[in-house]
Structures are given as structure tokens and as C-alpha cells.
PDB file of N, CA and C in Angstrom:
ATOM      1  N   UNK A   1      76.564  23.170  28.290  1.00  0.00           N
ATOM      2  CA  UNK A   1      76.955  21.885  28.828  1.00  0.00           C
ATOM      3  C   UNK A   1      77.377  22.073  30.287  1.00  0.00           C
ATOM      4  N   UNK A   2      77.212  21.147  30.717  1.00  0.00           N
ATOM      5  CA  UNK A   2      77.285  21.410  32.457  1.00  0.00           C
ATOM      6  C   UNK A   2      78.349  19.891  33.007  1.00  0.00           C
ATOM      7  N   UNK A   3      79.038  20.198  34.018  1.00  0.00           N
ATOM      8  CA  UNK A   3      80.024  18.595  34.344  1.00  0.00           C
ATOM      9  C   UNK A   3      79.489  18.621  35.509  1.00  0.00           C
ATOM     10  N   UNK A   4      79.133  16.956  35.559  1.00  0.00           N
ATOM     11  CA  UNK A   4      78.555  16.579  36.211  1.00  0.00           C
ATOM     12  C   UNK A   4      79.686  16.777  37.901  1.00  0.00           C
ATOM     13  N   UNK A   5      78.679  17.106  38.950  1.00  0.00           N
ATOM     14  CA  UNK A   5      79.522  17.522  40.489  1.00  0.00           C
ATOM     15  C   UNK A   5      79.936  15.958  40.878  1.00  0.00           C
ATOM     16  N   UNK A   6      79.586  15.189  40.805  1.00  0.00           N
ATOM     17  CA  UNK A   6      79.527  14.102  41.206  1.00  0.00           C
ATOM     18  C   UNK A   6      81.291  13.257  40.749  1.00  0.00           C
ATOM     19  N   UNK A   7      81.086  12.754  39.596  1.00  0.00           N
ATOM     20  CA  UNK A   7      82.027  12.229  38.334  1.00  0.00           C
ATOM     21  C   UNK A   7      82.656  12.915  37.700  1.00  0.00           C
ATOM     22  N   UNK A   8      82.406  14.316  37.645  1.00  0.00           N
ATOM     23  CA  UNK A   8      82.955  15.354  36.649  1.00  0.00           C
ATOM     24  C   UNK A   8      82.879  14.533  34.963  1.00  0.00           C
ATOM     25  N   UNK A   9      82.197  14.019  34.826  1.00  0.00           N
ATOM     26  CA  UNK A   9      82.026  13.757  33.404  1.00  0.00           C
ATOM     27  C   UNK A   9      81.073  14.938  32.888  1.00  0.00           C
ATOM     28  N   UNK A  10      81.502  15.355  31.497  1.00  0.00           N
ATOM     29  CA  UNK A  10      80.987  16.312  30.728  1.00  0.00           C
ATOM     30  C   UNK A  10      80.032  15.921  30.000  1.00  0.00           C
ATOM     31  N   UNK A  11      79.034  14.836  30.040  1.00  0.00           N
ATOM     32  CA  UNK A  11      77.508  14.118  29.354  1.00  0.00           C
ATOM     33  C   UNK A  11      76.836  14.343  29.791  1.00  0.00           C
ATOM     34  N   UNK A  12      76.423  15.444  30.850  1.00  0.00           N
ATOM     35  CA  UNK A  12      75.172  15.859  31.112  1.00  0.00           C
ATOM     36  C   UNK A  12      74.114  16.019  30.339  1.00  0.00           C
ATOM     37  N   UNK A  13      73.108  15.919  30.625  1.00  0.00           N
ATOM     38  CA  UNK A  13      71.685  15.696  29.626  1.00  0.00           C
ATOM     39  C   UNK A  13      70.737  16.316  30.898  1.00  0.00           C
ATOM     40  N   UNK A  14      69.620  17.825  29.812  1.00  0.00           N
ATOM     41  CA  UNK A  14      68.895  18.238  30.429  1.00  0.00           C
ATOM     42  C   UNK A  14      68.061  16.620  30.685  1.00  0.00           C
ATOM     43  N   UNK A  15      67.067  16.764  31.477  1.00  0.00           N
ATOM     44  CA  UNK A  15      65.812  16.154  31.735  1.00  0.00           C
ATOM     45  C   UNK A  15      65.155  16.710  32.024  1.00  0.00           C
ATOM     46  N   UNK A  16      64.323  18.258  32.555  1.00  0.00           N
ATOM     47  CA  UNK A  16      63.527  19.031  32.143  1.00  0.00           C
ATOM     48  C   UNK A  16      64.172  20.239  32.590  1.00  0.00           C
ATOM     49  N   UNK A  17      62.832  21.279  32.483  1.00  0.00           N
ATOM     50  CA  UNK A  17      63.355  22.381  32.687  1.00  0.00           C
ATOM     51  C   UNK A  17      61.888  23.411  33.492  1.00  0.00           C
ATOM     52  N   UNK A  18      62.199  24.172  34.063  1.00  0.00           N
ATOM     53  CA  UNK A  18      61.262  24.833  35.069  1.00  0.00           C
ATOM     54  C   UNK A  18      60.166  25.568  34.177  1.00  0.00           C
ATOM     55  N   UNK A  19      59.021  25.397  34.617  1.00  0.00           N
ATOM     56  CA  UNK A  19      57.988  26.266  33.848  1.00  0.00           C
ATOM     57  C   UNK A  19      57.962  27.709  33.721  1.00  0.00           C
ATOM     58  N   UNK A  20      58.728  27.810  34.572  1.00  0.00           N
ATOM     59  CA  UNK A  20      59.332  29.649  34.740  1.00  0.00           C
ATOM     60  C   UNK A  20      60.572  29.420  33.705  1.00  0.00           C
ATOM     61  N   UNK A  21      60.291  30.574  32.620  1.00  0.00           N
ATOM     62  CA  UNK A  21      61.967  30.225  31.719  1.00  0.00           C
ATOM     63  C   UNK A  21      63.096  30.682  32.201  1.00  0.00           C
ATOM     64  N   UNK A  22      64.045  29.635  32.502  1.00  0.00           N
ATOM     65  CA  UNK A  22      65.570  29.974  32.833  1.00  0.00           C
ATOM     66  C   UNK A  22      65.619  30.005  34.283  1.00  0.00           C
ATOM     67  N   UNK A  23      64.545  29.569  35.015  1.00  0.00           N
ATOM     68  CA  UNK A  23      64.554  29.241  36.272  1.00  0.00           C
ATOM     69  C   UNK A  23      65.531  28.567  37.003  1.00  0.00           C
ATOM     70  N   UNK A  24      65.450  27.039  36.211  1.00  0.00           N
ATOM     71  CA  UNK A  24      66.185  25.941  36.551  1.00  0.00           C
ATOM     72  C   UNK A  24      66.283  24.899  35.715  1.00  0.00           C
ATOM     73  N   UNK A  25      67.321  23.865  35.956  1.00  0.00           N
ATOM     74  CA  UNK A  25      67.004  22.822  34.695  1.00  0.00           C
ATOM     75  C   UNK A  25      67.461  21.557  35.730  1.00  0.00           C
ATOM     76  N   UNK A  26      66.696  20.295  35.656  1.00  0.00           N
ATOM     77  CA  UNK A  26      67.016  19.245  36.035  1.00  0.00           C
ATOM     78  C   UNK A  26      68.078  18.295  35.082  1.00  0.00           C
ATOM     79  N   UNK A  27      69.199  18.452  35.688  1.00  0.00           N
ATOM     80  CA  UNK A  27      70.432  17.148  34.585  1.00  0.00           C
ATOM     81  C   UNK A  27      70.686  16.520  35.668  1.00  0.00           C
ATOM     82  N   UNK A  28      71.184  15.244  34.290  1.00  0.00           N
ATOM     83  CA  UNK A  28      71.119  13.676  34.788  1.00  0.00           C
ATOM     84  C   UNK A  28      72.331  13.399  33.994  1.00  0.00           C
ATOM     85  N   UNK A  29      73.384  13.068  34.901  1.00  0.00           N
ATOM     86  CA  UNK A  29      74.544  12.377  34.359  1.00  0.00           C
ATOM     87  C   UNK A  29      73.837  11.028  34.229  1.00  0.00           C
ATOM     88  N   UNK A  30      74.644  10.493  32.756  1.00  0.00           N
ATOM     89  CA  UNK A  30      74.653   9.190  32.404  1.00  0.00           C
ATOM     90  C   UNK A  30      75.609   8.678  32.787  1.00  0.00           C
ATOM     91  N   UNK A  31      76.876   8.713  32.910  1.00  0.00           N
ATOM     92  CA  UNK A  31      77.820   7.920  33.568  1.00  0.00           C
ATOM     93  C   UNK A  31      78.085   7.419  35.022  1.00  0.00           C
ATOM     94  N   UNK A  32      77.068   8.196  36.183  1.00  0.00           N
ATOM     95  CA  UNK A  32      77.564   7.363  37.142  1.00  0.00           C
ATOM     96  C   UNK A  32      75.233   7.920  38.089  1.00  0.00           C
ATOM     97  N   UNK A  33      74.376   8.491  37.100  1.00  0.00           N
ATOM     98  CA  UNK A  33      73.253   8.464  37.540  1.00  0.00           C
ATOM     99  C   UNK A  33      72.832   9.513  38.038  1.00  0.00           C
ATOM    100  N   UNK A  34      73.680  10.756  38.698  1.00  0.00           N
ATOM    101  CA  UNK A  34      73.556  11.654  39.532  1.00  0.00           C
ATOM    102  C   UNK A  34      72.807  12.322  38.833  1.00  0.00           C
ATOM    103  N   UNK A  35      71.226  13.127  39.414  1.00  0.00           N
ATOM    104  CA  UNK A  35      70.878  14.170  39.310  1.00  0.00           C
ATOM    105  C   UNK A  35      70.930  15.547  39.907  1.00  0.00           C
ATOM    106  N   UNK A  36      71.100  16.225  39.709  1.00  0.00           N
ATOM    107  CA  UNK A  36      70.959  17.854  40.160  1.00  0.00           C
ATOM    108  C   UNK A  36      70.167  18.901  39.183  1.00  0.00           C
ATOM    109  N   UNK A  37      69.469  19.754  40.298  1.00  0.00           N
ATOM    110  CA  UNK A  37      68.852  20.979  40.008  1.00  0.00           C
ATOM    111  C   UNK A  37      69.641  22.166  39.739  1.00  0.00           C
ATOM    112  N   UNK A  38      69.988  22.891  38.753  1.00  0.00           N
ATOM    113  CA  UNK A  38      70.915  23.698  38.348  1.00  0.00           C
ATOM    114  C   UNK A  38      70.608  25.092  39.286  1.00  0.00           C
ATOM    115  N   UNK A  39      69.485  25.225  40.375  1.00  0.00           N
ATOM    116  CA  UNK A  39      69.206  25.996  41.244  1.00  0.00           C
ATOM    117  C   UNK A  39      69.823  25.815  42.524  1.00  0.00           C
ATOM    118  N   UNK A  40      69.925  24.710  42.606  1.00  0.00           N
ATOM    119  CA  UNK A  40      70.890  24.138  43.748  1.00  0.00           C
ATOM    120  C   UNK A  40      72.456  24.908  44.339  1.00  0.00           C
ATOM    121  N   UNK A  41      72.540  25.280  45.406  1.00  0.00           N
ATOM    122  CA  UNK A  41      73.459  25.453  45.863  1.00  0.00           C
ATOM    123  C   UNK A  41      74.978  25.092  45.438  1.00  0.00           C
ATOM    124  N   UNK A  42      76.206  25.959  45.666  1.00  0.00           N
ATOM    125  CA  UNK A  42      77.614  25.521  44.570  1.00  0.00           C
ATOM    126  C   UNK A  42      78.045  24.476  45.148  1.00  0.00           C
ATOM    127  N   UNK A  43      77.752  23.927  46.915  1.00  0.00           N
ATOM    128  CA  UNK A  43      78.098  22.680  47.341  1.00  0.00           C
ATOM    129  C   UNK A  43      77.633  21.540  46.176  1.00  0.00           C
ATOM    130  N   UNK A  44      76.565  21.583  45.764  1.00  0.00           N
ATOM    131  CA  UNK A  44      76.067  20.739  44.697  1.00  0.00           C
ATOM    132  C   UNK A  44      76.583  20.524  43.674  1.00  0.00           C
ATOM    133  N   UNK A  45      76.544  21.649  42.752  1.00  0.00           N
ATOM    134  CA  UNK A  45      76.337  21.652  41.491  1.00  0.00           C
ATOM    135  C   UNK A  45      78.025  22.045  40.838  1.00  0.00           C
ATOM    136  N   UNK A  46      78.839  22.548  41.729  1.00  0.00           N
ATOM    137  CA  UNK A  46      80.420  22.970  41.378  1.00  0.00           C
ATOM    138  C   UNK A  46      81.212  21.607  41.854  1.00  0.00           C
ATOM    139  N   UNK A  47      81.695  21.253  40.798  1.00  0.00           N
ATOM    140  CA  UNK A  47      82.383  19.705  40.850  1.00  0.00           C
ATOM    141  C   UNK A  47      83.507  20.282  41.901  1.00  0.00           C
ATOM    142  N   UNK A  48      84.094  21.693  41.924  1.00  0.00           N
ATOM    143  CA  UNK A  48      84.908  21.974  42.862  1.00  0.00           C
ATOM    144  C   UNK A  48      84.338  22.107  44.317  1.00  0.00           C
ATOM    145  N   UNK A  49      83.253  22.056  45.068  1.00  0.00           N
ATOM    146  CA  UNK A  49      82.752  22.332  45.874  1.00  0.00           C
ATOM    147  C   UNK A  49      82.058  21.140  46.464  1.00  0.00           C
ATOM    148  N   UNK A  50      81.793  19.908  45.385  1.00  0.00           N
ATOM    149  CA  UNK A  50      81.098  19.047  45.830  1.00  0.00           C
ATOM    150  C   UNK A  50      81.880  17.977  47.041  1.00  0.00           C
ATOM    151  N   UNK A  51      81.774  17.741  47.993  1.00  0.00           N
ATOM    152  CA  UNK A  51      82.086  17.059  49.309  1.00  0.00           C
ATOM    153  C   UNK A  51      82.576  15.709  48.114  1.00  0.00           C
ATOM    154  N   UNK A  52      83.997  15.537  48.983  1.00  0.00           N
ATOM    155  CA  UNK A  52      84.718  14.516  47.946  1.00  0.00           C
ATOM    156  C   UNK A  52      84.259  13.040  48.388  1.00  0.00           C
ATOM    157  N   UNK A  53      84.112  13.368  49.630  1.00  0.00           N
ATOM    158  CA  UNK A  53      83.394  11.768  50.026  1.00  0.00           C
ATOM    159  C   UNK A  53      82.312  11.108  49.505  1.00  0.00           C
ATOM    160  N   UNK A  54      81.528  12.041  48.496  1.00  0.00           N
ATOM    161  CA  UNK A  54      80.592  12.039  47.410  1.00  0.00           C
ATOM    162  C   UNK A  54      80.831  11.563  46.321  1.00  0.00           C
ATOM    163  N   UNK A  55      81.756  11.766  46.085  1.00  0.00           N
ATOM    164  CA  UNK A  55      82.518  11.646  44.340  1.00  0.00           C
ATOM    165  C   UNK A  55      82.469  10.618  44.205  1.00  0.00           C
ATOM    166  N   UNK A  56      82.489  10.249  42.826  1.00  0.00           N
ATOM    167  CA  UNK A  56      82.747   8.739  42.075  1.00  0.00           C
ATOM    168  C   UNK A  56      83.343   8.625  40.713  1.00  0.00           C
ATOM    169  N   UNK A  57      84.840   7.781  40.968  1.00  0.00           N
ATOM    170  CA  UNK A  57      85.521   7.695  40.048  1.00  0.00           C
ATOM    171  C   UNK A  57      84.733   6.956  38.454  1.00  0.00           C
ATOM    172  N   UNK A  58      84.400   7.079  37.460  1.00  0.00           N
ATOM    173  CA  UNK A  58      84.266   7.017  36.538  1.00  0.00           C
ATOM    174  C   UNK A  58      84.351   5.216  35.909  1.00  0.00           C
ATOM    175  N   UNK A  59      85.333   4.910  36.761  1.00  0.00           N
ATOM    176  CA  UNK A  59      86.485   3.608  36.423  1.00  0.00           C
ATOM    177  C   UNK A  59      85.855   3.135  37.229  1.00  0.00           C
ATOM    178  N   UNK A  60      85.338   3.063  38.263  1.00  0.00           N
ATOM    179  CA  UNK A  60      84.568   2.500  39.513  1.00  0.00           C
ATOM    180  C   UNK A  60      83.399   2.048  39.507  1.00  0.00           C
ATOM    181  N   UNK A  61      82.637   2.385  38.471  1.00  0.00           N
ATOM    182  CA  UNK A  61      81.415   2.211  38.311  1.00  0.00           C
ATOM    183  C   UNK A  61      80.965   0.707  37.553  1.00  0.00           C
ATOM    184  N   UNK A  62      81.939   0.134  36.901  1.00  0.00           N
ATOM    185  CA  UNK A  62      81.441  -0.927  36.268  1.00  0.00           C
ATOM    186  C   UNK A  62      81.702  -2.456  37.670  1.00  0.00           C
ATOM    187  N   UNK A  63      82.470  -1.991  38.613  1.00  0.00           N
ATOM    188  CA  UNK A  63      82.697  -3.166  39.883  1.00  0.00           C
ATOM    189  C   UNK A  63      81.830  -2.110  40.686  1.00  0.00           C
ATOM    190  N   UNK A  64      81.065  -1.780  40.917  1.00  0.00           N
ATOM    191  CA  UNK A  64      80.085  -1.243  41.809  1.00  0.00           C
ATOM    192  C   UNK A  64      79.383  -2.172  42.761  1.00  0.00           C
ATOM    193  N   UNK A  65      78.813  -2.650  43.620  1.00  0.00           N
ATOM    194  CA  UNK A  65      78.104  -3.573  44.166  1.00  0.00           C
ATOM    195  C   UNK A  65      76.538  -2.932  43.609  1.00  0.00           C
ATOM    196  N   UNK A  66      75.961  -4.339  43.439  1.00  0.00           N
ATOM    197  CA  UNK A  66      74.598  -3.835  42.711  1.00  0.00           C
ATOM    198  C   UNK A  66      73.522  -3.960  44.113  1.00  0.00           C
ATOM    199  N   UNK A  67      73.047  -3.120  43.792  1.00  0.00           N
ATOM    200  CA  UNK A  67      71.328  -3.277  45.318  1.00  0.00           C
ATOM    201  C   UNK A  67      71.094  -4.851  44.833  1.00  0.00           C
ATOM    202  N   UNK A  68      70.639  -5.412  46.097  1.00  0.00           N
ATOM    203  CA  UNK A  68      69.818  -6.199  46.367  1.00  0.00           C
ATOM    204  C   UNK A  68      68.510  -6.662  45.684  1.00  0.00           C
ATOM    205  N   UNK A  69      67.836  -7.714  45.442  1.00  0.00           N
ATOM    206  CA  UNK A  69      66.394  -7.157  44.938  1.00  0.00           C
ATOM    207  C   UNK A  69      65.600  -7.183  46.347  1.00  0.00           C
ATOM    208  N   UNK A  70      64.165  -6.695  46.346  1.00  0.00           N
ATOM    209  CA  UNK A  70      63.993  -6.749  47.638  1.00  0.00           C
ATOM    210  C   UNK A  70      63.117  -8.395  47.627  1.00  0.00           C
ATOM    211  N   UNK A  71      62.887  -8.667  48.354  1.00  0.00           N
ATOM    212  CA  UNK A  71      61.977  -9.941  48.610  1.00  0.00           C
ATOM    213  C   UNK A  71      60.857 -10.272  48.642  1.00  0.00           C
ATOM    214  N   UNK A  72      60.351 -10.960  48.118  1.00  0.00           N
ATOM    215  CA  UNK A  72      58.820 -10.653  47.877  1.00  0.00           C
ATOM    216  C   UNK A  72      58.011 -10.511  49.325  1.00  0.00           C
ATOM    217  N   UNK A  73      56.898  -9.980  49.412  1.00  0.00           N
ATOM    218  CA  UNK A  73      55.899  -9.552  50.447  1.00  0.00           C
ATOM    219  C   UNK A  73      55.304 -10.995  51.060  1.00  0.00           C
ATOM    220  N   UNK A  74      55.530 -10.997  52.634  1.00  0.00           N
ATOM    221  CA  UNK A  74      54.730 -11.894  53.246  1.00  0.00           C
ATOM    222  C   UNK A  74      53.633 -11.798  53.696  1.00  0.00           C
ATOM    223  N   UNK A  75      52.852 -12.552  53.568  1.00  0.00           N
ATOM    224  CA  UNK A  75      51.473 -11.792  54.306  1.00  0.00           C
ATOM    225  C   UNK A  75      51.352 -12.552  55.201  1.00  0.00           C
ATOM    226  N   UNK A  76      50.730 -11.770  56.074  1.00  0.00           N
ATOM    227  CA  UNK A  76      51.356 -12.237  57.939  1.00  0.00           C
ATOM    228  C   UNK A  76      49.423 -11.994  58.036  1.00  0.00           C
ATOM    229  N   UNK A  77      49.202 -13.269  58.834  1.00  0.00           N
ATOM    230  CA  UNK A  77      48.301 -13.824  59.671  1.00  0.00           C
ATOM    231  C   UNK A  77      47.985 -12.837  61.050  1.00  0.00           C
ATOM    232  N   UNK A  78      45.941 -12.293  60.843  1.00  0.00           N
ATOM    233  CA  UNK A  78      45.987 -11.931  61.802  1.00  0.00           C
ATOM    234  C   UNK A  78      44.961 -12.780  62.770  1.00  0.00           C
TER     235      UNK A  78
END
């Protein structure tokens, strides 16, 4: 089990894994989305190392501001 660098929530979930065995593994926190490559550097992947201006409280996530949708395509006259 791996905690997520991001949220530090402990629900990490592989989502794959490198064709070389034990290479690397791609996880995907469910609680706040973050992915990381378990090859990745400890700035990344060490919840102690990860740049705090990064982080996201757990509790924060349900008042989040949601994206935009984008707008549909104009087609412009040539």
C-alpha cells in the first residue's frame, strides 16, 4: 500500500504496472485524483517531501471549484 504524496490518504490503487517486472507501478489516489509513477523522484512520491503548496486537504475536496465546461466550437468564416 502506498499514501498518496498529495492528500496522504492511504487508498491508493495500482492502475498499471511496467512491462519490465517491478520496474514501476502507476497509482491513482481516489480521494483527491492524483497520479504518480512509483519511479518518480522522493519530491513526488514521499508525502514528506512533496512541496506543500501542492497538498490537498481531504475536507477540501467536496467545496472545490469545478472546471468550467468548455464552449462549444465556432466556426469562423473564411
Amino acid at each position: 500500500m502506498h499514501i498518496c504524496p498529495r492528500c496522504e490518504s492511504n487508498r491508493s490503487e495500482v492502475v498499471t504496472r511496467s512491462p519490465v517486472k517491478g520496474a514501476w507501478e502507476v497509482l491513482l489516489c481516489p480521494v483527491c485524483m492524483f497520479t504518480w509513477r512509483t519511479s518518480e523522484p522522493d519530491s513526488i512520491t514521499d508525502p514528506a517531501k512533496y512541496k506543500s503548496a501542492f497538498k490537498v486537504n481531504p475536507q477540501d475536496i467536496p467545496n472545490a471549484a469545478h472546471v468550467p465546461p468548455i464552449p462549444e466550437r465556432v466556426q469562423r468564416r473564411s
